[in-house]
N, C-alpha and C. Protein backbone atom coordinates (compact mmCIF):
# COMPACT_ATOMS: atom_id res chain seq x y z
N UNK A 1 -157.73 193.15 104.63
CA UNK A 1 -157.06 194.37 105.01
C UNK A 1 -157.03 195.36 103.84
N UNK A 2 -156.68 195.03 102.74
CA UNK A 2 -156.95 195.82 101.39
C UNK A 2 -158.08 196.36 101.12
N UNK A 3 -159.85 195.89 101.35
CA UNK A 3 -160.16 196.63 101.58
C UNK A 3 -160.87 197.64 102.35
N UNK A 4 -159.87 197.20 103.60
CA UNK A 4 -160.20 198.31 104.68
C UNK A 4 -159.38 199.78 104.14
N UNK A 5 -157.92 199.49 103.87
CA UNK A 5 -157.10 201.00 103.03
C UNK A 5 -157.64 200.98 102.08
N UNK A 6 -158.43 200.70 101.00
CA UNK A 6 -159.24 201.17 100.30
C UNK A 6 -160.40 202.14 100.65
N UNK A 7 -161.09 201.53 101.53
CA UNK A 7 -162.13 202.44 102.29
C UNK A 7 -161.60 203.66 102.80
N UNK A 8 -160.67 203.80 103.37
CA UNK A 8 -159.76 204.56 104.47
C UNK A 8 -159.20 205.76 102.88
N UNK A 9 -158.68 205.45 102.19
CA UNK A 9 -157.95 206.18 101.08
C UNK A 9 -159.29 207.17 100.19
N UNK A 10 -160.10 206.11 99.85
CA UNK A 10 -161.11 206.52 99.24
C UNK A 10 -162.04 207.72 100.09
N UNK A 11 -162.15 207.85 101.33
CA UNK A 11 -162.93 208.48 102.28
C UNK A 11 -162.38 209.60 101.84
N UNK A 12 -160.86 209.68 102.51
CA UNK A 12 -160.26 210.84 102.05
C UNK A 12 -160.57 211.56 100.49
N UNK A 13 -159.84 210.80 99.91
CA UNK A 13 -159.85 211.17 98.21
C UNK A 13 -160.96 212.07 98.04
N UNK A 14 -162.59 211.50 98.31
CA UNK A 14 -163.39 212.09 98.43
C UNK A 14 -163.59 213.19 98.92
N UNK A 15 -162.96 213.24 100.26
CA UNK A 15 -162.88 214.75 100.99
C UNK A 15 -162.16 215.39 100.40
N UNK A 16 -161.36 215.33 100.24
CA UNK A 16 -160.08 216.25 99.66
C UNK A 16 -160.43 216.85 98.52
N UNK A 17 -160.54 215.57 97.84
CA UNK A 17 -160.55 215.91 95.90
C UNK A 17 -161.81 215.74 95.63
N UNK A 18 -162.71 215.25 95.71
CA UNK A 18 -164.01 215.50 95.59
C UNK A 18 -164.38 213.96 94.49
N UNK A 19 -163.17 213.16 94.35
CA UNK A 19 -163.06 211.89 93.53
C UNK A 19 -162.65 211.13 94.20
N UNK A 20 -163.19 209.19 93.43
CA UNK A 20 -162.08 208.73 93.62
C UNK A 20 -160.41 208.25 93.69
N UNK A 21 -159.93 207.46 94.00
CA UNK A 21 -158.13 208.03 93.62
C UNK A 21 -158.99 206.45 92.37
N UNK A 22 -157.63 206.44 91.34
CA UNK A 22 -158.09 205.93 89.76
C UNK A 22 -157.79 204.33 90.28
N UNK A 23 -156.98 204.02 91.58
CA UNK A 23 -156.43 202.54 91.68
C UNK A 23 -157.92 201.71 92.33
N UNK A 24 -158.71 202.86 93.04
CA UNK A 24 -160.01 202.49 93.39
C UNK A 24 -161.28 202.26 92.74
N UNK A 25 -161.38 202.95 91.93
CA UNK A 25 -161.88 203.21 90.23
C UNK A 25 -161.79 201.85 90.02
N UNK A 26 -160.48 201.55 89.80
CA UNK A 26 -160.50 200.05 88.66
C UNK A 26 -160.29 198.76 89.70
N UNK A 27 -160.16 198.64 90.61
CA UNK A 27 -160.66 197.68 91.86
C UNK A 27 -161.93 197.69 92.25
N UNK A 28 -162.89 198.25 91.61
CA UNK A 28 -164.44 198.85 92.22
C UNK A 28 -165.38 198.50 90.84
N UNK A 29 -164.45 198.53 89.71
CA UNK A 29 -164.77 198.28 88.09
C UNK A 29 -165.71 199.43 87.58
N UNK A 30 -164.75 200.73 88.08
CA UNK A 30 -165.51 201.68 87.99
C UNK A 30 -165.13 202.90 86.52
N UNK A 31 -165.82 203.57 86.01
CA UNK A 31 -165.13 204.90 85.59
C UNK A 31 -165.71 206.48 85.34
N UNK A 32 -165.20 206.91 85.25
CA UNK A 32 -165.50 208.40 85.51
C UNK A 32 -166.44 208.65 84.85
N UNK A 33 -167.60 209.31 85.28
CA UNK A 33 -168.14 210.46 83.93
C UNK A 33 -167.62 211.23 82.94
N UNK A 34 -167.94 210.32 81.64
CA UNK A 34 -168.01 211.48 80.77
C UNK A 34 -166.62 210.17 80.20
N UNK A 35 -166.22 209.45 80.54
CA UNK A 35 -164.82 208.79 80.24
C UNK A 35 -165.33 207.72 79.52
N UNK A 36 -165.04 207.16 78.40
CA UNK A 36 -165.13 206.56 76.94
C UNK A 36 -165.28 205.12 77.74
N UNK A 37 -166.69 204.18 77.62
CA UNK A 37 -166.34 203.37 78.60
C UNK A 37 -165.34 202.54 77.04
N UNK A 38 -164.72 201.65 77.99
CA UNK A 38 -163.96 199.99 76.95
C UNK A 38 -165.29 199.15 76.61
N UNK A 39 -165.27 198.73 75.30
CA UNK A 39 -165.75 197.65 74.61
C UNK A 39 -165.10 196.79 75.37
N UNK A 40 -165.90 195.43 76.09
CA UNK A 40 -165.39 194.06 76.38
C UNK A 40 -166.19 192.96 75.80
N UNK A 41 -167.10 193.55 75.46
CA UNK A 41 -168.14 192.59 73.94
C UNK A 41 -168.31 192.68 73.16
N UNK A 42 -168.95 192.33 71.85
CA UNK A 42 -169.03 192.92 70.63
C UNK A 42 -170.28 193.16 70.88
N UNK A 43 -170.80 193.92 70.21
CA UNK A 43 -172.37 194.60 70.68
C UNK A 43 -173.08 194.12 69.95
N UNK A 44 -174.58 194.11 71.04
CA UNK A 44 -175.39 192.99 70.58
C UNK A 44 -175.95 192.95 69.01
N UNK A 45 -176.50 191.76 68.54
CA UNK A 45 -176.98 191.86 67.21
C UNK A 45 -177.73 192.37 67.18
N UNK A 46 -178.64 193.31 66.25
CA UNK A 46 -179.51 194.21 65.82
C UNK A 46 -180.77 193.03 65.11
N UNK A 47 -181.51 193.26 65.78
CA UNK A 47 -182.51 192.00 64.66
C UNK A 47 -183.07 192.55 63.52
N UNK A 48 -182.90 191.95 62.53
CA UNK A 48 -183.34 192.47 61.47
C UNK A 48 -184.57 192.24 60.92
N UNK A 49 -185.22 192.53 59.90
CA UNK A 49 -187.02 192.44 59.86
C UNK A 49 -187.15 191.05 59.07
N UNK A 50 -186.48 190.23 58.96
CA UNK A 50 -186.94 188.92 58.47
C UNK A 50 -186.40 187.99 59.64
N UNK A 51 -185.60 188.78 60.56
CA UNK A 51 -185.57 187.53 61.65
C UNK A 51 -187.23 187.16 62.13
N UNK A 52 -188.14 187.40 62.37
CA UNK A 52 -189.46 186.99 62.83
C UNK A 52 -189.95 186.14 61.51
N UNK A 53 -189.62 186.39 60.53
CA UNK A 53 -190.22 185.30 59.58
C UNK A 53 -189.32 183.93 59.41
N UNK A 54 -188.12 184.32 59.58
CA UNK A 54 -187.42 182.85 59.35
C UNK A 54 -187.44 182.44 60.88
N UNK A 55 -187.93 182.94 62.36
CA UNK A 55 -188.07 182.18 63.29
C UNK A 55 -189.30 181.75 63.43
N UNK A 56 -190.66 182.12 62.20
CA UNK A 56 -191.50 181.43 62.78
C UNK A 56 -191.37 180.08 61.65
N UNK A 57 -190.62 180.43 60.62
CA UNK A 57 -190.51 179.26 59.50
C UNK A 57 -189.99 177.50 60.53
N UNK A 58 -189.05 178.42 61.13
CA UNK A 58 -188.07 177.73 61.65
C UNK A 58 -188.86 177.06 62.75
N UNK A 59 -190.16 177.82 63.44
CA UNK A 59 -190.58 176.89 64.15
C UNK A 59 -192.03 176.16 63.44
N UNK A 60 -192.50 176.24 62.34
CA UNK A 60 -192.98 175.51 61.55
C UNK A 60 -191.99 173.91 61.15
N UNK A 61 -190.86 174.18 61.05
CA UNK A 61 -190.10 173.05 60.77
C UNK A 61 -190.05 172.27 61.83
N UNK A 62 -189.78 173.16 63.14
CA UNK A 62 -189.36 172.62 64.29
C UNK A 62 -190.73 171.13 64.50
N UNK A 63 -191.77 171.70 64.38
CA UNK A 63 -193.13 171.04 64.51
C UNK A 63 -193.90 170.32 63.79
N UNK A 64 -193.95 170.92 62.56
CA UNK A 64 -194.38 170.16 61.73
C UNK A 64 -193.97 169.83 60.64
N UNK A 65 -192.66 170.27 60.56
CA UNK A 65 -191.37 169.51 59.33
C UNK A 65 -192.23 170.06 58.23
N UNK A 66 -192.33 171.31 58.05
CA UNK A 66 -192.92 172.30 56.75
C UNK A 66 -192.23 172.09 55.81
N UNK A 67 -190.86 172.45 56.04
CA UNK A 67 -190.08 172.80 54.90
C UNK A 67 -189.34 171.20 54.58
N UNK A 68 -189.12 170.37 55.51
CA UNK A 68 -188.80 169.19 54.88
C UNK A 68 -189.83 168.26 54.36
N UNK A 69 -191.87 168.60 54.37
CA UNK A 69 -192.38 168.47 53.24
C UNK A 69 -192.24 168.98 51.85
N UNK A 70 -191.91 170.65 51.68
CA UNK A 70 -192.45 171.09 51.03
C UNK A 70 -191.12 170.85 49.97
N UNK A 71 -189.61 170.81 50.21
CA UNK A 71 -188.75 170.55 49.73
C UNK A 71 -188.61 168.70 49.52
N UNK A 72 -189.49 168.03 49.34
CA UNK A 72 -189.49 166.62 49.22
C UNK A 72 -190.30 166.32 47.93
N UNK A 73 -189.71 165.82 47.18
CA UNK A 73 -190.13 165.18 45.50
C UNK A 73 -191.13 164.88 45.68
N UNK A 74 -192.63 164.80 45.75
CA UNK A 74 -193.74 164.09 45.94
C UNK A 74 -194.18 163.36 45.00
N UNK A 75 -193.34 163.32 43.80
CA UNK A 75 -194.31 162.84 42.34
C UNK A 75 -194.10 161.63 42.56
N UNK A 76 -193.32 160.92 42.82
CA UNK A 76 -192.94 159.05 43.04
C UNK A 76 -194.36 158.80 44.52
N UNK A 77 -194.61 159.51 44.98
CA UNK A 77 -196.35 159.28 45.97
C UNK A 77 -197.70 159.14 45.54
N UNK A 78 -198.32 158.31 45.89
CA UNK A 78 -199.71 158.13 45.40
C UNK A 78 -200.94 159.60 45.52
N UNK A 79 -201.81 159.77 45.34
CA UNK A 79 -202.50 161.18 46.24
C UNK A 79 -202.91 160.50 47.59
N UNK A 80 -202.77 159.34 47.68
CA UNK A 80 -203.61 158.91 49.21
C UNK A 80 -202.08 158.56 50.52
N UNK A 81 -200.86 158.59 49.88
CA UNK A 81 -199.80 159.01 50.56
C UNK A 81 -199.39 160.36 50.89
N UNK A 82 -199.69 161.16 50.07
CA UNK A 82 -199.85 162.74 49.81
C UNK A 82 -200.77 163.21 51.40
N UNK A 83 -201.81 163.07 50.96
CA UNK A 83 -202.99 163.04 51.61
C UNK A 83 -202.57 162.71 52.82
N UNK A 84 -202.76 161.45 53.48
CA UNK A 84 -202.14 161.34 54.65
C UNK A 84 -200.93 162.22 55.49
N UNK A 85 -199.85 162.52 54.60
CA UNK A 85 -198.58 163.52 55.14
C UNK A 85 -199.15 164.40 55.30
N UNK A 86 -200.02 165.07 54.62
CA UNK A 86 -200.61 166.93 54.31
C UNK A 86 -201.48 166.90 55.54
N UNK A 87 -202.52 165.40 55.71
CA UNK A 87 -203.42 165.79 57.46
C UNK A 87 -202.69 166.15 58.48
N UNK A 88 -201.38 165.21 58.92
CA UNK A 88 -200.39 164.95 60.24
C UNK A 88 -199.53 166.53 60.10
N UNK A 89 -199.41 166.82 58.99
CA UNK A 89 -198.47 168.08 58.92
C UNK A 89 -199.68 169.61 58.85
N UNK A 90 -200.85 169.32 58.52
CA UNK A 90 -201.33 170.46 58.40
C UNK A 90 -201.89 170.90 59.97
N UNK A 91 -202.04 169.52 60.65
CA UNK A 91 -202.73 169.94 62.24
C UNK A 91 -202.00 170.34 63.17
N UNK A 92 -200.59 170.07 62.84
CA UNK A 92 -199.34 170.27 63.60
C UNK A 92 -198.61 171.87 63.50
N UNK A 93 -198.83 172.55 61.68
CA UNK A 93 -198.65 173.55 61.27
C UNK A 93 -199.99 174.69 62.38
N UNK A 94 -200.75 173.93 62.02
CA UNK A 94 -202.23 174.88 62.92
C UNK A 94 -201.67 175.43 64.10
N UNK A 95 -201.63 174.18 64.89
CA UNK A 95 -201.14 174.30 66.25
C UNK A 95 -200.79 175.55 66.55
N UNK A 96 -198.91 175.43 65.54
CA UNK A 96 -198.35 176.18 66.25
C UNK A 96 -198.58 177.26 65.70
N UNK A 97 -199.02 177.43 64.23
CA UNK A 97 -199.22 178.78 64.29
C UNK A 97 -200.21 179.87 65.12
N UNK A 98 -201.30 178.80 65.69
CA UNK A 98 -201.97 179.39 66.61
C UNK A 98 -201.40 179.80 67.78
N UNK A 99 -200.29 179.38 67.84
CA UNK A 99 -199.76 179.22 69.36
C UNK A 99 -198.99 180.65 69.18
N UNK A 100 -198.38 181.14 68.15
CA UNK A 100 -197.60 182.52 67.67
C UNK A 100 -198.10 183.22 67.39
N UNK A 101 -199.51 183.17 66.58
CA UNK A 101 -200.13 184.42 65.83
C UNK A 101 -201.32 184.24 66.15
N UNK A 102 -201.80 185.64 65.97
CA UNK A 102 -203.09 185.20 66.38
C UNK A 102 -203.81 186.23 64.85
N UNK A 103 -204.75 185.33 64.17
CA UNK A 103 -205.07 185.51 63.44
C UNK A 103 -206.13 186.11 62.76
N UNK A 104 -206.28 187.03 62.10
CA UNK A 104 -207.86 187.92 62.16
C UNK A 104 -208.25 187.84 60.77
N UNK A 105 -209.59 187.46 60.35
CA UNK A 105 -209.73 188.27 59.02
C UNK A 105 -209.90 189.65 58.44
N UNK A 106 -209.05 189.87 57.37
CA UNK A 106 -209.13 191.27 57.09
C UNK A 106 -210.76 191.99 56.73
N UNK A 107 -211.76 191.20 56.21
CA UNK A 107 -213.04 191.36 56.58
C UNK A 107 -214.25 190.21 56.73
N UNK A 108 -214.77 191.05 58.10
CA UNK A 108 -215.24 189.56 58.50
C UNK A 108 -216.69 189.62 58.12
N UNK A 109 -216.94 188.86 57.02
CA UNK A 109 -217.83 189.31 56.60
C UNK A 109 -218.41 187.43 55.76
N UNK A 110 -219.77 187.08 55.36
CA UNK A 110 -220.08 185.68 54.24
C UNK A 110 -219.25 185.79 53.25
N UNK A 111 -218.23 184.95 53.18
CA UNK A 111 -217.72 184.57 51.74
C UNK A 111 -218.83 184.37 50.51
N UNK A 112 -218.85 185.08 49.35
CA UNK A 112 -219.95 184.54 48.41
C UNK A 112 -221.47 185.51 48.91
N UNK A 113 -221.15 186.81 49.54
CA UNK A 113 -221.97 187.61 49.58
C UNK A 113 -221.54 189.14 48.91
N UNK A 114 -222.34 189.77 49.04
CA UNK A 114 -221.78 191.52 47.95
C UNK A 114 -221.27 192.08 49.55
N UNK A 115 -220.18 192.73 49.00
CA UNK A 115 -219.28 193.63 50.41
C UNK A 115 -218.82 194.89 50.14
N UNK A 116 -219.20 195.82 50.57
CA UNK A 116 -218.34 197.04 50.42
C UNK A 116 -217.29 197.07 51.12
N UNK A 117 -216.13 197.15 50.76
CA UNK A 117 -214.92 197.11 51.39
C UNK A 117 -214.54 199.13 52.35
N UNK A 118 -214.44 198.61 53.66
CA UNK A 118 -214.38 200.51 54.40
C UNK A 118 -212.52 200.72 53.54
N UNK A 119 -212.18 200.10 53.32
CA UNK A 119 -210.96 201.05 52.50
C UNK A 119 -210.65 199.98 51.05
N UNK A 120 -210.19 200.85 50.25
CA UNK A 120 -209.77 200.27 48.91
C UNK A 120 -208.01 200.24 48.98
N UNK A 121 -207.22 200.35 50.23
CA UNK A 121 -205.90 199.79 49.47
C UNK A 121 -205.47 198.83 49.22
N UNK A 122 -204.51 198.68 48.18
CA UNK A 122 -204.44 197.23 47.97
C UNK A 122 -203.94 196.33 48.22
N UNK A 123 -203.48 196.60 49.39
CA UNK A 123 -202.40 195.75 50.53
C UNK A 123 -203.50 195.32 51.53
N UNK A 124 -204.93 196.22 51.65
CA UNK A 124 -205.90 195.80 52.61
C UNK A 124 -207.04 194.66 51.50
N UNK A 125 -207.23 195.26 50.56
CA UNK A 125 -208.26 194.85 49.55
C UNK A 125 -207.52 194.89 47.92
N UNK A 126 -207.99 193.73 47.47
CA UNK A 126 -207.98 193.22 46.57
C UNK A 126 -209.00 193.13 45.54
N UNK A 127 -209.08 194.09 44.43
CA UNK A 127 -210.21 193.50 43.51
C UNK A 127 -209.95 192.89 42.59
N UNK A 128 -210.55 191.41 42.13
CA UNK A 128 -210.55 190.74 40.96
C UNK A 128 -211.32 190.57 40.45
N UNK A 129 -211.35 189.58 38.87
CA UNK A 129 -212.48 189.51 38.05
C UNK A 129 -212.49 190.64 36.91
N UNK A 130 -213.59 191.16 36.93
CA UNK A 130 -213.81 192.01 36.09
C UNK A 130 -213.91 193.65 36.58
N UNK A 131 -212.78 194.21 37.15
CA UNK A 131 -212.55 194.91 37.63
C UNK A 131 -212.84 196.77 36.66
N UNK A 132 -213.18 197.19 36.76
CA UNK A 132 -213.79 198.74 36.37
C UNK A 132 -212.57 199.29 36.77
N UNK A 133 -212.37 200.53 35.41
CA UNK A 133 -211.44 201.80 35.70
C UNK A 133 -212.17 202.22 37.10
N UNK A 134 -211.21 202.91 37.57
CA UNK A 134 -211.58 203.63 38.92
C UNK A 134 -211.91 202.75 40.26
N UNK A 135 -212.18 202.88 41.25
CA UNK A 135 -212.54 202.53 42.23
C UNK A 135 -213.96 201.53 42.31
N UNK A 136 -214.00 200.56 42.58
CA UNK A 136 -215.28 199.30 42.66
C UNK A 136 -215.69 199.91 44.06
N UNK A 137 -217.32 199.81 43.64
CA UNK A 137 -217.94 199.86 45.05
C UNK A 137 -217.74 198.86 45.89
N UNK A 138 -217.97 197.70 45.24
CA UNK A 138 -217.81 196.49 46.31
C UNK A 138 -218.06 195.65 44.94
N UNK A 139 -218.21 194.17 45.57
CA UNK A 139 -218.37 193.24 44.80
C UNK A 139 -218.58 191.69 45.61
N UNK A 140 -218.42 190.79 44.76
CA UNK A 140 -218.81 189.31 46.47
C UNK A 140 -217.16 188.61 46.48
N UNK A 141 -217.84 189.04 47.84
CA UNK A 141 -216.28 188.66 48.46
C UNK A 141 -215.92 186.73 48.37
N UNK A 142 -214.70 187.24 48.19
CA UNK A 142 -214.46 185.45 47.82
C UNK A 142 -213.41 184.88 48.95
N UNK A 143 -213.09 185.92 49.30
CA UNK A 143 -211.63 185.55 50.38
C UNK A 143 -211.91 186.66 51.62
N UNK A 144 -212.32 186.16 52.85
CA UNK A 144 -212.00 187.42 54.12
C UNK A 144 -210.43 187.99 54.18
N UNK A 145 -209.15 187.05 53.32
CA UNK A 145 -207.91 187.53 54.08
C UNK A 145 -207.76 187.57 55.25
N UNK A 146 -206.58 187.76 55.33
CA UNK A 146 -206.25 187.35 56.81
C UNK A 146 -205.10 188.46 57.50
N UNK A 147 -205.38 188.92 58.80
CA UNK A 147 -204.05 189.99 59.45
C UNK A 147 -203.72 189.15 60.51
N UNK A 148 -202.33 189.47 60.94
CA UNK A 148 -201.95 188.96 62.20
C UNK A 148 -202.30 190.29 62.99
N UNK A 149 -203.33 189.72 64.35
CA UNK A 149 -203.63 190.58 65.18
C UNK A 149 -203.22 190.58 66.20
N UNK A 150 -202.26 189.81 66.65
CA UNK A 150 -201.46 189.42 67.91
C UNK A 150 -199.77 188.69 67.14
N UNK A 151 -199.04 189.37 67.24
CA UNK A 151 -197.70 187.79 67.53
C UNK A 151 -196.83 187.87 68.77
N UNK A 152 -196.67 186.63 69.22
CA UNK A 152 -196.12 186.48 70.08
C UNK A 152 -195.23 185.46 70.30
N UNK A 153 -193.60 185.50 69.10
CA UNK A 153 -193.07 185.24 69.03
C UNK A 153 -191.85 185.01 70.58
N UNK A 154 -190.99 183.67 70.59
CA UNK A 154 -190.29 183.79 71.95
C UNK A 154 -188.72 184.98 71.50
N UNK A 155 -188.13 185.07 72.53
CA UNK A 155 -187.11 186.33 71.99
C UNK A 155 -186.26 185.71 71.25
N UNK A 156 -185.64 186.32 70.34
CA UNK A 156 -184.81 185.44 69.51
C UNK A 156 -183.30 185.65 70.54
N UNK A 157 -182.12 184.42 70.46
CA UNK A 157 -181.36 184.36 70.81
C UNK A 157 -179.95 184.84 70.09
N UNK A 158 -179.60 185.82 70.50
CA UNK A 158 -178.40 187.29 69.86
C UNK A 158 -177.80 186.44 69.15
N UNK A 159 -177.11 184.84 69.53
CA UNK A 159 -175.93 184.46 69.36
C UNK A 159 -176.28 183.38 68.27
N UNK A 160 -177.59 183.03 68.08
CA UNK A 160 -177.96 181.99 67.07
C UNK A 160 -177.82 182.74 65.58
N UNK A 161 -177.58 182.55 64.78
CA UNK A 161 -178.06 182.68 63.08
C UNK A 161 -179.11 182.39 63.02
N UNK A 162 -179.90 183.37 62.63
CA UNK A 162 -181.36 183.16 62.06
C UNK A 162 -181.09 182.82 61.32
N UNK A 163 -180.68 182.57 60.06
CA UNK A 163 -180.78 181.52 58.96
C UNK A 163 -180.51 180.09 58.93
N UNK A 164 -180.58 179.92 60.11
CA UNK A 164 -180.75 178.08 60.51
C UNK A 164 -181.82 178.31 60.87
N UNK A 165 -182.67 177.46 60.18
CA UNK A 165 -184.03 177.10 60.53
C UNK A 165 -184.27 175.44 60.84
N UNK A 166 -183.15 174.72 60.60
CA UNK A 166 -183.32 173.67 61.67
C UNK A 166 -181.86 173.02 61.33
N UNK A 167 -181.28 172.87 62.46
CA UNK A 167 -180.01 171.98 62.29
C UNK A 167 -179.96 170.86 61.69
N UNK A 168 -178.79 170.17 61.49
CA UNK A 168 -178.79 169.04 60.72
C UNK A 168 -178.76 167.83 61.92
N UNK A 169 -178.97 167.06 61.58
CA UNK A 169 -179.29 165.97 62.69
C UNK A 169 -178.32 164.98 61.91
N UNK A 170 -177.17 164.34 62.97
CA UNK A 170 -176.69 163.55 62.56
C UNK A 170 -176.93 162.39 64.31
N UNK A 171 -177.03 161.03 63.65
CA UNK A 171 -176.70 160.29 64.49
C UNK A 171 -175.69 159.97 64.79
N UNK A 172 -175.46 159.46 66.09
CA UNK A 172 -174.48 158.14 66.10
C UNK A 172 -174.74 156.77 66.66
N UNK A 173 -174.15 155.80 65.97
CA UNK A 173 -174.47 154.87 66.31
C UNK A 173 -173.40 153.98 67.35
């Protein structure tokens, strides 16, 4: 029955006043134009430019326990214990990074051949060795480098801390 006199009140209101009446408004979860809405959340997190690097770290760990190799004493290991961890962890690292990035060389060109590089900056190109005042024509390339030409990271979740890159695991027994 409430909201039939709602309907019935509101019809009017409308005719009359050209609004709703305000008890209908906030039974309807409504508010006016132009009227300050209420905060009832805290507003969402803003991602910041290292969240994509500590979520792909984080899913390097997730997979192939990167960082709980790379943070592990190795000197008490033989090289053929070494060796073994670095195969199981490096095919697992591949994976997924293939699975996120997709990877290009910055020039694709024979390693160990002469290259003219189409731009000299040095965030694109790198010259070493015996490098000349001024600008190098080219020289033999030793490294293609590498760009990410695709990522396709999953969305990060507002409410997680990116700076957990992997929880702590406790058992119970």
């Amino acid at each position: 029955m409430g909201r039939i006199s709602l309907a019935i009140r509101s019809f009017f209101s409308i005719l009359f006043s050209g609004s709703l009446p305000e008890d209908g408004l906030i039974k309807l979860g409504l508010t006016r134009r132009g009227a300050p809405k209420a905060q009832t959340a805290s507003p969402p997190a803003v991602p910041r430019p290292a969240d994509g690097a500590l979520q792909m770290l984080s899913i390097l760990q997730r997979d192939a326990r990167l960082i709980d190799f790379i943070m592990e004493d190795i000197a008490a290991y033989t090289d053929d214990q070494v060796g073994a961890a670095v195969r199981g962890l490096h095919d697992q690292a591949r994976e997924s990074l293939a699975r996120y990035v997709k990877l290009e060389p910055v020039i694709d060109g024979v390693e160990g051949t002469f290259t003219k590089p189409a731009l000299s900056d040095p965030a694109v190109v790198k010259f070493v060795g015996n490098v000349p005042v001024g600008k190098p024509s080219g020289g033999l390339l030793r490294h293609k480098g590498w760009r990410a030409g695709k990522i396709d990271l999953p969305p990060l979740n507002p409410k997680q801390d990116s700076s957990i890159l992997a929880p702590a695991e406790i058992e119970v027994e």
